[in-house]
Protein backbone atom coordinates (compact mmCIF):
# COMPACT_ATOMS: atom_id res chain seq x y z
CA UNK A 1 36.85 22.16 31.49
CA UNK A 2 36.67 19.46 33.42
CA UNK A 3 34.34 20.99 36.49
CA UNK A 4 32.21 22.20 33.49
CA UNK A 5 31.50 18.33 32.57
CA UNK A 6 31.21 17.59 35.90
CA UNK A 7 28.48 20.40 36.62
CA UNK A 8 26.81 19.54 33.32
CA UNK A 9 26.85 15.77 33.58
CA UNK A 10 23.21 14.80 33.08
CA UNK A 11 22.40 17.23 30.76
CA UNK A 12 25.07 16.06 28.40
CA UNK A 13 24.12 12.38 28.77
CA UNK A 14 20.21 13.74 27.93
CA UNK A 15 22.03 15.09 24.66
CA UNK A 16 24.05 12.57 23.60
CA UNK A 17 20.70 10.25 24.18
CA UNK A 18 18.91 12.50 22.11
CA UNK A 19 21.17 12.65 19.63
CA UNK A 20 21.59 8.76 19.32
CA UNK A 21 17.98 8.28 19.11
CA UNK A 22 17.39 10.89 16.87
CA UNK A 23 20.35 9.39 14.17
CA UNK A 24 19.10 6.07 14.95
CA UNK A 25 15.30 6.89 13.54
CA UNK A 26 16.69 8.61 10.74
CA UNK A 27 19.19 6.59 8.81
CA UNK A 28 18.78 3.09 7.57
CA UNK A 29 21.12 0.98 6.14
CA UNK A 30 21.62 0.55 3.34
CA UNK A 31 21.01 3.41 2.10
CA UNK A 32 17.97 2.86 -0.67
CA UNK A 33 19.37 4.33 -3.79
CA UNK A 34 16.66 3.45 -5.60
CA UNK A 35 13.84 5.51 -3.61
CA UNK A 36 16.38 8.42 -3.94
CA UNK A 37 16.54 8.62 -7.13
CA UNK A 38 12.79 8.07 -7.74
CA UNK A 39 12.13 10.60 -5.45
CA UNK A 40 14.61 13.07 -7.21
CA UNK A 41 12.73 12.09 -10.77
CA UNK A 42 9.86 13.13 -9.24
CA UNK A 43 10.78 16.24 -7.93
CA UNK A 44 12.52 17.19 -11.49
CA UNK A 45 9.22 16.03 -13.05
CA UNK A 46 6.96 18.38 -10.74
CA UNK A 47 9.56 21.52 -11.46
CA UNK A 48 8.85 20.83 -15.71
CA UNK A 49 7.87 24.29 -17.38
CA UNK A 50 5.90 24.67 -20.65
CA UNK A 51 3.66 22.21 -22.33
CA UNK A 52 3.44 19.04 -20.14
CA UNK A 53 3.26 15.50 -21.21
CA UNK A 54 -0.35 13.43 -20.61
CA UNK A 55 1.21 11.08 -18.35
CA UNK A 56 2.64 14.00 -16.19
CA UNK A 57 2.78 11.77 -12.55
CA UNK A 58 2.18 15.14 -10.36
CA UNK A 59 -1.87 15.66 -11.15
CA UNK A 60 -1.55 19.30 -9.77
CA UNK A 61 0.82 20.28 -11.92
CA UNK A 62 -0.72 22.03 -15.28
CA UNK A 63 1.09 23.62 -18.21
CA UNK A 64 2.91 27.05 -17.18
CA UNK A 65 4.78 29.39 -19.07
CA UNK A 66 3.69 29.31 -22.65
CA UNK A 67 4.11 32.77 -23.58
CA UNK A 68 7.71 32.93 -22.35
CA UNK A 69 9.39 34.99 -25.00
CA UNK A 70 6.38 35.86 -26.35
CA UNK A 71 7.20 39.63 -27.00
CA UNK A 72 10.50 39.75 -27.54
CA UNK A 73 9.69 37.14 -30.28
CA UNK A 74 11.90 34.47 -28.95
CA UNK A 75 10.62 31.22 -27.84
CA UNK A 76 11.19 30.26 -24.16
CA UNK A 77 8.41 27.78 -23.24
CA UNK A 78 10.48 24.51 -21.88
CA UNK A 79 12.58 23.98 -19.46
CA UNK A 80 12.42 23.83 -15.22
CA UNK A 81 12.06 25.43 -12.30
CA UNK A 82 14.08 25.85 -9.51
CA UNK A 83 13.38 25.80 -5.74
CA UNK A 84 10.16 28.05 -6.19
CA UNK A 85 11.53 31.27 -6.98
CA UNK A 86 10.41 31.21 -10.49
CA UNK A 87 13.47 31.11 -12.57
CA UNK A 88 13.64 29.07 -15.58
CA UNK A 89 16.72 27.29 -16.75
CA UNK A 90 16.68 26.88 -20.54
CA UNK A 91 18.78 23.98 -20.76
CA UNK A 92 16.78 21.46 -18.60
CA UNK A 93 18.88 18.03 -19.89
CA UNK A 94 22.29 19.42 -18.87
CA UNK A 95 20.69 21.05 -15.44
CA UNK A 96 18.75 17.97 -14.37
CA UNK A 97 22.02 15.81 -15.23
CA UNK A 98 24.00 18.12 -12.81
CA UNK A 99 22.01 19.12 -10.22
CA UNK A 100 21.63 14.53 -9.72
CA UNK A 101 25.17 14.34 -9.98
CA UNK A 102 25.80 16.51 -7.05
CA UNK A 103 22.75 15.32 -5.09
């Protein structure tokens, strides 16, 4: 192990730079709580299903799934989306709530 570090010197050093520099850019502290959760709002806001409100914040956003349910006679228009895929949890309060509590 020890000829290994030896052999392999520099390019460790390069990598530990690297990595230094690279958590050093990143993070900043304190942490701002407050643009987290703003930005979280707003991504819960953009992933809205159904008939949106007239001050939606995300202008490309438009009203989507309002026939949910539609033939099956049940009514299904509300709710959010998740990560793109398409699938619509019916109890948005309680989802938002706990996907922000774990995030």
């Amino acid at each position: 192990m020890l000829a290994f570090l030896r052999r392999h010197r520099p390019a460790l050093l390069l990598l530990l730079l690297f990595a230094l520099a690279t958590v050093s850019r990143s993070q900043s502290w304190p942490p701002d709580y407050g643009e987290a959760l703003a930005k979280s709002l707003l991504y819960f806001e953009s992933q809205r299903s159904g008939r949106l409100p007239h001050n939606q914040r995300v202008a490309w956003r438009g009203h989507s799934g309002l026939t949910d349910g539609l033939e099956q006679g049940v009514d299904l228009v509300g709710g959010y989306y998740d990560a793109g895929d398409n699938v619509k949890f019916g109890l948005p309060m309680a989802f938002t709530i706990t996907m922000l509590s774990w995030g």
